[in-house]
C-alpha atoms as a PDB file:
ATOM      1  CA  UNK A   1     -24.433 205.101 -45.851  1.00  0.00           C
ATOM      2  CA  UNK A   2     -26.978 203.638 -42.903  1.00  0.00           C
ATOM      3  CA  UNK A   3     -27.581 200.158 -43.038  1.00  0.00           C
ATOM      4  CA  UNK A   4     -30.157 199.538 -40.781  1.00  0.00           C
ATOM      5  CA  UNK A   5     -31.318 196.556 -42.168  1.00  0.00           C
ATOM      6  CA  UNK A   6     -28.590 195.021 -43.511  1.00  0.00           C
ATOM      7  CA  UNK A   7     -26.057 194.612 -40.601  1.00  0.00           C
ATOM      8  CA  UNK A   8     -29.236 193.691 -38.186  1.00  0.00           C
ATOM      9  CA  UNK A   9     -30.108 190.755 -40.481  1.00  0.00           C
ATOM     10  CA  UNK A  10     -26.199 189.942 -40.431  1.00  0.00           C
ATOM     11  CA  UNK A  11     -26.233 189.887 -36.375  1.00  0.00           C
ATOM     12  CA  UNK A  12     -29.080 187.375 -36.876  1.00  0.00           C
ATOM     13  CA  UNK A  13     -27.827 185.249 -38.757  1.00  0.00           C
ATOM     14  CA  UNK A  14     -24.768 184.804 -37.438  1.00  0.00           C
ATOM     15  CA  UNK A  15     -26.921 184.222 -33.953  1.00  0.00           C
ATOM     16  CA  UNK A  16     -28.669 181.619 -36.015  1.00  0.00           C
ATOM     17  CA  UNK A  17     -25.135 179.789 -37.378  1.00  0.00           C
ATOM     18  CA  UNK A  18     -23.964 179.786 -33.880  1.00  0.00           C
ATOM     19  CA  UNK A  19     -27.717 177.921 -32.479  1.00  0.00           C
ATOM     20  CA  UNK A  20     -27.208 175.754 -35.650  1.00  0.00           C
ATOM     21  CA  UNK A  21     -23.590 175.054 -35.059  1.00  0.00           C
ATOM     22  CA  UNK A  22     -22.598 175.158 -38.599  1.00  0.00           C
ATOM     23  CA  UNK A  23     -19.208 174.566 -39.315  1.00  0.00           C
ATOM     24  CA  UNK A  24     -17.674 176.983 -41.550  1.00  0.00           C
ATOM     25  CA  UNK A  25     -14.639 177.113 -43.340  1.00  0.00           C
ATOM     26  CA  UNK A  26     -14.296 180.189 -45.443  1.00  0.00           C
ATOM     27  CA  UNK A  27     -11.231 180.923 -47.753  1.00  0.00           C
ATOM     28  CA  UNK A  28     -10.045 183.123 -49.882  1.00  0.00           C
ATOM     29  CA  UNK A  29     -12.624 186.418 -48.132  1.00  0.00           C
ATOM     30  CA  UNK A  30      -8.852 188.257 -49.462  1.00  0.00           C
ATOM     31  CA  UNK A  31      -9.716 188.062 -52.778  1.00  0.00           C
ATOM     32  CA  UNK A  32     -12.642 190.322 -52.540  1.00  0.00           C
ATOM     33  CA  UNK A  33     -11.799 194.014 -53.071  1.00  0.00           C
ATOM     34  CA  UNK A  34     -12.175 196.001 -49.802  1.00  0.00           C
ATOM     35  CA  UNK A  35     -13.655 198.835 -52.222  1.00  0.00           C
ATOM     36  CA  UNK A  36     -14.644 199.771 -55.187  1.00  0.00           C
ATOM     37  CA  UNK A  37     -17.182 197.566 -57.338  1.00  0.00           C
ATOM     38  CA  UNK A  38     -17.145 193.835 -58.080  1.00  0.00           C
ATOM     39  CA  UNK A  39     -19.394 191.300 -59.160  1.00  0.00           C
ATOM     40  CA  UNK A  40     -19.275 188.075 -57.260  1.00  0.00           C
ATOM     41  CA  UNK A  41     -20.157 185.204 -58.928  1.00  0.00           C
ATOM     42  CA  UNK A  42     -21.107 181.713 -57.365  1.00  0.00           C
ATOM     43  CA  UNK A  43     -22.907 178.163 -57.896  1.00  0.00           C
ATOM     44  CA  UNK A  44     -26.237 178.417 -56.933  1.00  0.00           C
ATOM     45  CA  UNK A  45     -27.154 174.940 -54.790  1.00  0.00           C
ATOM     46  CA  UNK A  46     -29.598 176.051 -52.109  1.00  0.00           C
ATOM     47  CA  UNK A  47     -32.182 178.854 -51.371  1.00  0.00           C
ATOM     48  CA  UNK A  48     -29.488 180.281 -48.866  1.00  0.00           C
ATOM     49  CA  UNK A  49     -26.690 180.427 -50.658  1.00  0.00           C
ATOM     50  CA  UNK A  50     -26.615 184.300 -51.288  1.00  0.00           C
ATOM     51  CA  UNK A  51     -26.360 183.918 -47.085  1.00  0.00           C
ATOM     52  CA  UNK A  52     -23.338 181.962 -47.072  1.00  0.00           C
ATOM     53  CA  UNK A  53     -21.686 184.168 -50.378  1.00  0.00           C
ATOM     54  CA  UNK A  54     -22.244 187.385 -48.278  1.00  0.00           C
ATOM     55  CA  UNK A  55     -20.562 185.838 -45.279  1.00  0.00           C
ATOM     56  CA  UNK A  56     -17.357 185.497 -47.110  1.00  0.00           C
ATOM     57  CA  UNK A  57     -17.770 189.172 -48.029  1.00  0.00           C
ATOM     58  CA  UNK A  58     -17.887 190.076 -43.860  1.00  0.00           C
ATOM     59  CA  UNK A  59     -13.730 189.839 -43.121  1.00  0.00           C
ATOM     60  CA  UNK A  60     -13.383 192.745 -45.846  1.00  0.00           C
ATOM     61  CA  UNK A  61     -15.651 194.966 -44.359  1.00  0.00           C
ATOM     62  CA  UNK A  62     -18.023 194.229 -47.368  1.00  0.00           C
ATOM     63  CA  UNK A  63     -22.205 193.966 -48.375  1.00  0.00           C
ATOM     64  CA  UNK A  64     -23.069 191.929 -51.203  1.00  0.00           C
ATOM     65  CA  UNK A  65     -26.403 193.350 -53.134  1.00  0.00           C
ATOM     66  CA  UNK A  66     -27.458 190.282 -54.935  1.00  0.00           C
ATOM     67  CA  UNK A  67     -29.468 189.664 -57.804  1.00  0.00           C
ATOM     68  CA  UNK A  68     -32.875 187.657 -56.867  1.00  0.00           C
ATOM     69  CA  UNK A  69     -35.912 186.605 -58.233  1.00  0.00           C
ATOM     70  CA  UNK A  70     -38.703 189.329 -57.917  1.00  0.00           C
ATOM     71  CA  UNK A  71     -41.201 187.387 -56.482  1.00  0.00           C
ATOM     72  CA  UNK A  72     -38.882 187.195 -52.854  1.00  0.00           C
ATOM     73  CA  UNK A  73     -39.349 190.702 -53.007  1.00  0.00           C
ATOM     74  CA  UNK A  74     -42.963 190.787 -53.502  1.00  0.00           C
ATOM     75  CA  UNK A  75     -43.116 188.123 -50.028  1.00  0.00           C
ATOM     76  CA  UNK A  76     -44.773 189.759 -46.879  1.00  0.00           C
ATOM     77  CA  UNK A  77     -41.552 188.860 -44.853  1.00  0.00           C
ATOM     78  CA  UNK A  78     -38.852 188.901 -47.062  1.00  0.00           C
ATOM     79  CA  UNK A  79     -39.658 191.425 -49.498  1.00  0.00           C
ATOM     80  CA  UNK A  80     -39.488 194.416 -46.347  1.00  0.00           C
ATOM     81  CA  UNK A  81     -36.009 192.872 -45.846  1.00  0.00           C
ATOM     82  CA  UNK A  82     -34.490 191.871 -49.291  1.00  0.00           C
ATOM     83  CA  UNK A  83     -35.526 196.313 -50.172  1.00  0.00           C
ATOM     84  CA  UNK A  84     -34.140 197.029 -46.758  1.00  0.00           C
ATOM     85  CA  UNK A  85     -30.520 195.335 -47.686  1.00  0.00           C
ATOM     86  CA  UNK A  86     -31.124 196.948 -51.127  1.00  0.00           C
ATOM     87  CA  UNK A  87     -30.548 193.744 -53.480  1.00  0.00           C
ATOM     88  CA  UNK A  88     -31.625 193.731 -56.577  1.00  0.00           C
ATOM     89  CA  UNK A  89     -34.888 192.287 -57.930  1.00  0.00           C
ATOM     90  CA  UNK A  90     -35.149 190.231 -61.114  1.00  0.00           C
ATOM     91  CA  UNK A  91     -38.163 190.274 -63.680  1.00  0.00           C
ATOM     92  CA  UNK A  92     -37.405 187.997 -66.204  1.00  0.00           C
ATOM     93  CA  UNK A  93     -40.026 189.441 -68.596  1.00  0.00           C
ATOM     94  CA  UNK A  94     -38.094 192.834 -68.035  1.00  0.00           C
ATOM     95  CA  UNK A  95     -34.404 191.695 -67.371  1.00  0.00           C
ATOM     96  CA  UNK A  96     -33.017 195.108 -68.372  1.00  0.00           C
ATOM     97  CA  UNK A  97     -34.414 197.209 -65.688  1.00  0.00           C
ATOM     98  CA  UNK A  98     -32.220 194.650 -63.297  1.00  0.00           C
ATOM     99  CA  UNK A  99     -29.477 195.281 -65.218  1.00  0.00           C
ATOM    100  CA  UNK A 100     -29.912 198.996 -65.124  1.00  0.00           C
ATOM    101  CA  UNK A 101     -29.926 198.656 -61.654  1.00  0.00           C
ATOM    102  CA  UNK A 102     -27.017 196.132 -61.031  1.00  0.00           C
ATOM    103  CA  UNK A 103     -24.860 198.753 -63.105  1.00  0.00           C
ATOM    104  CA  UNK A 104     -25.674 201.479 -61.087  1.00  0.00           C
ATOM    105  CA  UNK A 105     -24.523 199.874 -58.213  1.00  0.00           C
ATOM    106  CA  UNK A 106     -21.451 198.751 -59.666  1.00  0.00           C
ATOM    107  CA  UNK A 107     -20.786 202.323 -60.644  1.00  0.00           C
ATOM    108  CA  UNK A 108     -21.326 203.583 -57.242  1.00  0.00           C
ATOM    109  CA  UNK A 109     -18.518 201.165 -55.738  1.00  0.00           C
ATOM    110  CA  UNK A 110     -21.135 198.392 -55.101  1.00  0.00           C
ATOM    111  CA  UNK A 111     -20.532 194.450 -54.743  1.00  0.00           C
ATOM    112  CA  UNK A 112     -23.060 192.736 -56.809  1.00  0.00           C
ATOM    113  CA  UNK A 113     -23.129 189.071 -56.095  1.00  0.00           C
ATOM    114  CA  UNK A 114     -24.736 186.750 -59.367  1.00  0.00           C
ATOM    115  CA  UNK A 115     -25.780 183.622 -59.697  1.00  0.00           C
ATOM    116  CA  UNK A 116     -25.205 182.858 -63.309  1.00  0.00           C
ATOM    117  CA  UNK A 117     -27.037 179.679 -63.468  1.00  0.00           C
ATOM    118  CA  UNK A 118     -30.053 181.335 -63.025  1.00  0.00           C
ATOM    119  CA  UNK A 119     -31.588 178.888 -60.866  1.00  0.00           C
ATOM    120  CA  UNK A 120     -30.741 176.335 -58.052  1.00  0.00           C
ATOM    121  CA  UNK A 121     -28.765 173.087 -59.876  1.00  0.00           C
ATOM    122  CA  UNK A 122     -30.889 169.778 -58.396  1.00  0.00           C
ATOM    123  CA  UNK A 123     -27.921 168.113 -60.035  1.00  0.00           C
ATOM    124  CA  UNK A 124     -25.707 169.916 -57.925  1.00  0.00           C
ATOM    125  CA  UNK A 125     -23.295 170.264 -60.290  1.00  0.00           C
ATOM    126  CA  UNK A 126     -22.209 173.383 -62.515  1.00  0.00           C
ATOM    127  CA  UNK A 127     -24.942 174.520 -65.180  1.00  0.00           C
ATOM    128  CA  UNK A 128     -24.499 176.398 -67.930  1.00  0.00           C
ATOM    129  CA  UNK A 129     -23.309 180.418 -67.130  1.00  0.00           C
ATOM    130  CA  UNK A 130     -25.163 183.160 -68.768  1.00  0.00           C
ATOM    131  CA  UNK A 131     -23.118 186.374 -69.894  1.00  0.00           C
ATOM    132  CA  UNK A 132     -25.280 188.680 -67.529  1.00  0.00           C
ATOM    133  CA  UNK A 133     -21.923 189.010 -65.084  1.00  0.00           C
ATOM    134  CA  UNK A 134     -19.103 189.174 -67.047  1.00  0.00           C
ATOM    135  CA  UNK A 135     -21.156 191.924 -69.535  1.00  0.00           C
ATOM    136  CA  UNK A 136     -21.823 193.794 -66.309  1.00  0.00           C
ATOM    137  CA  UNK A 137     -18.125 193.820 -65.302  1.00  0.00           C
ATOM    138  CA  UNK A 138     -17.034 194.355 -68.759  1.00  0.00           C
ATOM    139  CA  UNK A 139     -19.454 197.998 -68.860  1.00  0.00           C
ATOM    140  CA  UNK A 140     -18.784 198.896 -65.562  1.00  0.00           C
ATOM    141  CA  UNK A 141     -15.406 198.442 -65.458  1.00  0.00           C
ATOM    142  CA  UNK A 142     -15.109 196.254 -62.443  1.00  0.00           C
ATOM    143  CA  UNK A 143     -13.658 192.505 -61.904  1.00  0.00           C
ATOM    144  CA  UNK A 144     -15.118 189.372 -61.577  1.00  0.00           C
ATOM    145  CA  UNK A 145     -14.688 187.173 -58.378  1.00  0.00           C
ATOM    146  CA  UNK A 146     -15.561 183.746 -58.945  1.00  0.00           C
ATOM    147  CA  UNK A 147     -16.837 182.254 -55.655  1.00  0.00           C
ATOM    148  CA  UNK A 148     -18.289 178.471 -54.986  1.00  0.00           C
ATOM    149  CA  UNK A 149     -19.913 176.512 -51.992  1.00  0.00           C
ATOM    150  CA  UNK A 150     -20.678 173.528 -51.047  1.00  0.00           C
ATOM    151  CA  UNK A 151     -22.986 171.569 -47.881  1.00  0.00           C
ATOM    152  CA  UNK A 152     -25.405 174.838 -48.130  1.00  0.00           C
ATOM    153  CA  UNK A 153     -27.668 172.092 -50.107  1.00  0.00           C
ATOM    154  CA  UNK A 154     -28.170 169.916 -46.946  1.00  0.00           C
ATOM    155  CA  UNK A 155     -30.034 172.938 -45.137  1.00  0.00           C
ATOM    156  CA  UNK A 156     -32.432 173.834 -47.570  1.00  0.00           C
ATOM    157  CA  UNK A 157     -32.497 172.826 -51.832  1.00  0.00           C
ATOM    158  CA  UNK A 158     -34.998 172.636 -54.154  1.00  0.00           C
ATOM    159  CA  UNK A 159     -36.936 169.265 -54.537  1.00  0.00           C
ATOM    160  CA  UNK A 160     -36.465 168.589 -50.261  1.00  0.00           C
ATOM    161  CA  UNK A 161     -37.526 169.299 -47.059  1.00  0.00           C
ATOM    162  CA  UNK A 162     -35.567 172.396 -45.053  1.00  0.00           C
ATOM    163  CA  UNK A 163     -33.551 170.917 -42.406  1.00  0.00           C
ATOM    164  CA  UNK A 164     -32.459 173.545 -40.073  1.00  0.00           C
ATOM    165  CA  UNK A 165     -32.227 170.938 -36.959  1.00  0.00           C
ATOM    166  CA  UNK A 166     -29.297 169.814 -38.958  1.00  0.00           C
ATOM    167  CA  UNK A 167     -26.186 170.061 -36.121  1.00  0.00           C
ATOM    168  CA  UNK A 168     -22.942 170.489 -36.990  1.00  0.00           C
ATOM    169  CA  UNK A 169     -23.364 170.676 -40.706  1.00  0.00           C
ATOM    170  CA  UNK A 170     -20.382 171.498 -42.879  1.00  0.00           C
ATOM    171  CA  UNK A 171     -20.371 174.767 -45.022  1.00  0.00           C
ATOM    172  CA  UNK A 172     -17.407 175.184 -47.009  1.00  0.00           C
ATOM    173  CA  UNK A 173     -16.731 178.429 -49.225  1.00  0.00           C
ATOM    174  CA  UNK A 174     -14.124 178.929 -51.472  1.00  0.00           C
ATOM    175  CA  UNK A 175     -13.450 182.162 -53.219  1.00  0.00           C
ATOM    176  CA  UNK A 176     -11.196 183.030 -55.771  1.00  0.00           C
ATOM    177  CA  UNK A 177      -8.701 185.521 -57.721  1.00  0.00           C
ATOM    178  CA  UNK A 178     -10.197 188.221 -59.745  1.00  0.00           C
ATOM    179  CA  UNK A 179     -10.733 187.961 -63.207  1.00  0.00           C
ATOM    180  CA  UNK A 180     -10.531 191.075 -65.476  1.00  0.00           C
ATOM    181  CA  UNK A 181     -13.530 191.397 -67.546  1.00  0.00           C
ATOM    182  CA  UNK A 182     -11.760 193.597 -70.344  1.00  0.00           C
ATOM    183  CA  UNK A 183     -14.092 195.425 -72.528  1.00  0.00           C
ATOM    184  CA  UNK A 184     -11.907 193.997 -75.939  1.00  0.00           C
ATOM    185  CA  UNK A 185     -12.792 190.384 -75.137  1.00  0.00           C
ATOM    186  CA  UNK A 186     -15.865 188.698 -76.117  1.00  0.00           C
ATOM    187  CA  UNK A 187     -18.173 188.623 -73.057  1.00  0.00           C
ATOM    188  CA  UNK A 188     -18.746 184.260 -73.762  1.00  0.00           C
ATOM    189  CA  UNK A 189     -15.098 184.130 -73.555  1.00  0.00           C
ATOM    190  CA  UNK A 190     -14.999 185.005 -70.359  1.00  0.00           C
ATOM    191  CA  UNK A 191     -17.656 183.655 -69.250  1.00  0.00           C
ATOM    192  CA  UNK A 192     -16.157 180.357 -70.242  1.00  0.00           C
ATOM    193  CA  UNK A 193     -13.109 181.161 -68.407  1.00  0.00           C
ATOM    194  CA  UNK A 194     -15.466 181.947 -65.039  1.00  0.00           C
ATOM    195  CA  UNK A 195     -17.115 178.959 -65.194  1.00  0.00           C
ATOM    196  CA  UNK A 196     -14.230 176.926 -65.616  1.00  0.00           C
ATOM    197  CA  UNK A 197     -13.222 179.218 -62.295  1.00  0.00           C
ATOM    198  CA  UNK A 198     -16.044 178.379 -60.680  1.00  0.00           C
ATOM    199  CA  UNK A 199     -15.694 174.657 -61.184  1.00  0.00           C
ATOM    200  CA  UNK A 200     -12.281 174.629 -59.868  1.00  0.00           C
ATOM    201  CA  UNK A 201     -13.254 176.121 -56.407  1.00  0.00           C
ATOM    202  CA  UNK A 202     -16.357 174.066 -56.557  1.00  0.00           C
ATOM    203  CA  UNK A 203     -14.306 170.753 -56.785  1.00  0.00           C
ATOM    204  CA  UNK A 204     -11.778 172.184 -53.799  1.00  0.00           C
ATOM    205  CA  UNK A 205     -14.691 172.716 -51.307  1.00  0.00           C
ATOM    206  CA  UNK A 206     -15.950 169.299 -52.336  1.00  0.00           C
ATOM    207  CA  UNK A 207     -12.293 167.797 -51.524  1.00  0.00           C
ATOM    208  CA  UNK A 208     -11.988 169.766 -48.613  1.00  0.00           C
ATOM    209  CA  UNK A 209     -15.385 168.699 -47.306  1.00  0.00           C
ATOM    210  CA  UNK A 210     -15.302 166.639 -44.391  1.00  0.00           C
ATOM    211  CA  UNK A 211     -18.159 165.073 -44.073  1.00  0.00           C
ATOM    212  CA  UNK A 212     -19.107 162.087 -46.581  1.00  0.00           C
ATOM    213  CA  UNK A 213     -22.604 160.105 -46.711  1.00  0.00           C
ATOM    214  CA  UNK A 214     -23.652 157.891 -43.826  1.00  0.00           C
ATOM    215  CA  UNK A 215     -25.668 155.600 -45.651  1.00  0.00           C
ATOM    216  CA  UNK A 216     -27.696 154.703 -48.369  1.00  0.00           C
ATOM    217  CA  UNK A 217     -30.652 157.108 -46.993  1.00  0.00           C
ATOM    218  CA  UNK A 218     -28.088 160.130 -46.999  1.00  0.00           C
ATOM    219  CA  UNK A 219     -27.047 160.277 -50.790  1.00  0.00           C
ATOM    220  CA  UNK A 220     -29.198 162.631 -52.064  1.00  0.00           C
ATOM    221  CA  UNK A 221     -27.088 165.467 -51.245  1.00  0.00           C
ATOM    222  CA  UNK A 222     -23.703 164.123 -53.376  1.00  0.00           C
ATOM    223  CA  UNK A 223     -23.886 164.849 -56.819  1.00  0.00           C
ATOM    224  CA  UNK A 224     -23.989 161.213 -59.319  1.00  0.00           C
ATOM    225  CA  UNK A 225     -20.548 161.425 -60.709  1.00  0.00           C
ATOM    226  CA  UNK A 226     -18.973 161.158 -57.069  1.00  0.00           C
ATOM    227  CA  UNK A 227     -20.770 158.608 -56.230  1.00  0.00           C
ATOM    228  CA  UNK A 228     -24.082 160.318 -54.820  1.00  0.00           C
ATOM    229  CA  UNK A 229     -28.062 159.553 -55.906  1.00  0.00           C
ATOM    230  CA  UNK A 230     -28.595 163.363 -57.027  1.00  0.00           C
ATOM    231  CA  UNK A 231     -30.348 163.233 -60.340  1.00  0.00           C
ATOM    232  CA  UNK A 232     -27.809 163.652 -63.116  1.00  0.00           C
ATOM    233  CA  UNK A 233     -27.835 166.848 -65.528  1.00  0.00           C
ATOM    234  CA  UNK A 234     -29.721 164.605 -68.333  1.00  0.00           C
ATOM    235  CA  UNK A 235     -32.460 163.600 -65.593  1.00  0.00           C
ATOM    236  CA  UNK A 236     -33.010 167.085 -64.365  1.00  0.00           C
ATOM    237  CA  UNK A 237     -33.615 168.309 -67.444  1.00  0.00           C
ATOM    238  CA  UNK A 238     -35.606 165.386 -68.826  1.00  0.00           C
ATOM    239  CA  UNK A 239     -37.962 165.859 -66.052  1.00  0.00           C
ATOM    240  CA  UNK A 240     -38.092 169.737 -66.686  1.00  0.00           C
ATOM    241  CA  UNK A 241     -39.106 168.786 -70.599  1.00  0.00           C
ATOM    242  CA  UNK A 242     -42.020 166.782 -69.222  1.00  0.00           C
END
């Protein structure tokens, strides 16, 4: 299949990580299957995380189609390009045509990458994981690869500025072993056992980060519990409520 949109926009942004001089450090690309369908799964903590997710994808020859919000695809700019890489557009008020569509990928040999959170944690911690992923593995008969990042958050997060003139930032991706989504388990069992995945790699980037605050005017980005000024779970949901 042609992807004439999809491996340009990868030649870009690599162009862009290299201007940027982002320092990545990738692991685990081995545990994504170099065929067949999979849905990759990952904490959502920036607006370009679904970037960085498809990057660890690249050493296995692979293209993520990931599940988004269907207002990007309604954008002048990135709609064209979001339809061009075929993802997968979201309508909340009609969530089942999305899933329709993610399962049809699947079934065709498809990566789907999912951010079960929904939306981006301000916390910057793990949220709560709906089923969506772990049902779509268990009906298409595919695994689950849980996935995490962190640094992605210093570019560009909800709640602050974008800060592309950021040099030398620190990505760090972690991605893990496959999890069977058998059809005989309950699908909040294992999404339990993904998120609990998922927090494992999360707090491996984190240790593996090498970059730490530089002052009292750089701890928004570090979540409270390590030591950070990123509103806690409670606040960010107390100011939701509001």
């Amino acid at each position: 299949m042609a992807e004439l949109v999809y491996r340009p926009v990868i030649g870009l942004a690599k162009t862009l990580f290299s201007a940027w001089d982002l320092k990545i450090d990738c692991k685990g690309s081995e545990n994504i299957p170099r065929s067949g369908g999979a849905v990759l799964v990952s904490n959502h903590i920036s607006y370009l995380d679904f970037i960085f997710d498809g990057f660890a994808a690249l050493p296995q020859k692979r293209l993520v189609r990931f599940m988004a919000k269907e207002s990007v695809f309604r954008h002048r700019i990135s709609g064209p390009l979001m339809r061009g890489m075929k993802h997968i557009p979201v309508d909340r008020k009609q969530g089942e045509q999305a899933y329709a569509h993610a399962l049809d990928s699947l079934r065709s040999g498809e990566i789907v990458g999912v951010f079960p959170e929904a939306t981006i944690s301000q916390s910057f911690t793990l949220k709560s994981f709906k089923s969506g992923a772990a049902r779509l593995a268990q009906e298409a008969g595919v695994p689950l690869i849980p996935a995490a990042l962190w640094g992605t958050q210093r570019l560009w997060t909800k709640g602050h500025p974008r800060n592309f003139k950021r040099s030398h930032t620190p990505i760090t991706i972690r991605v893990g072993e496959a999890i069977e989504a058998s059809r005989d388990k309950y699908a909040g069992a294992i999404t339990r056992q993904l998120r609990e995945r998922v927090q494992e790699l999360l707090e491996a980037a984190q240790r593996a980060y090498p970059v730490r605050p530089k002052g009292p005017d750089d701890t928004w980005w570090m979540p409270a519990h390590l030591g950070g000024t990123a509103p806690t779970p409670e606040q960010v949901k107390a100011t939701e409520a509001r």
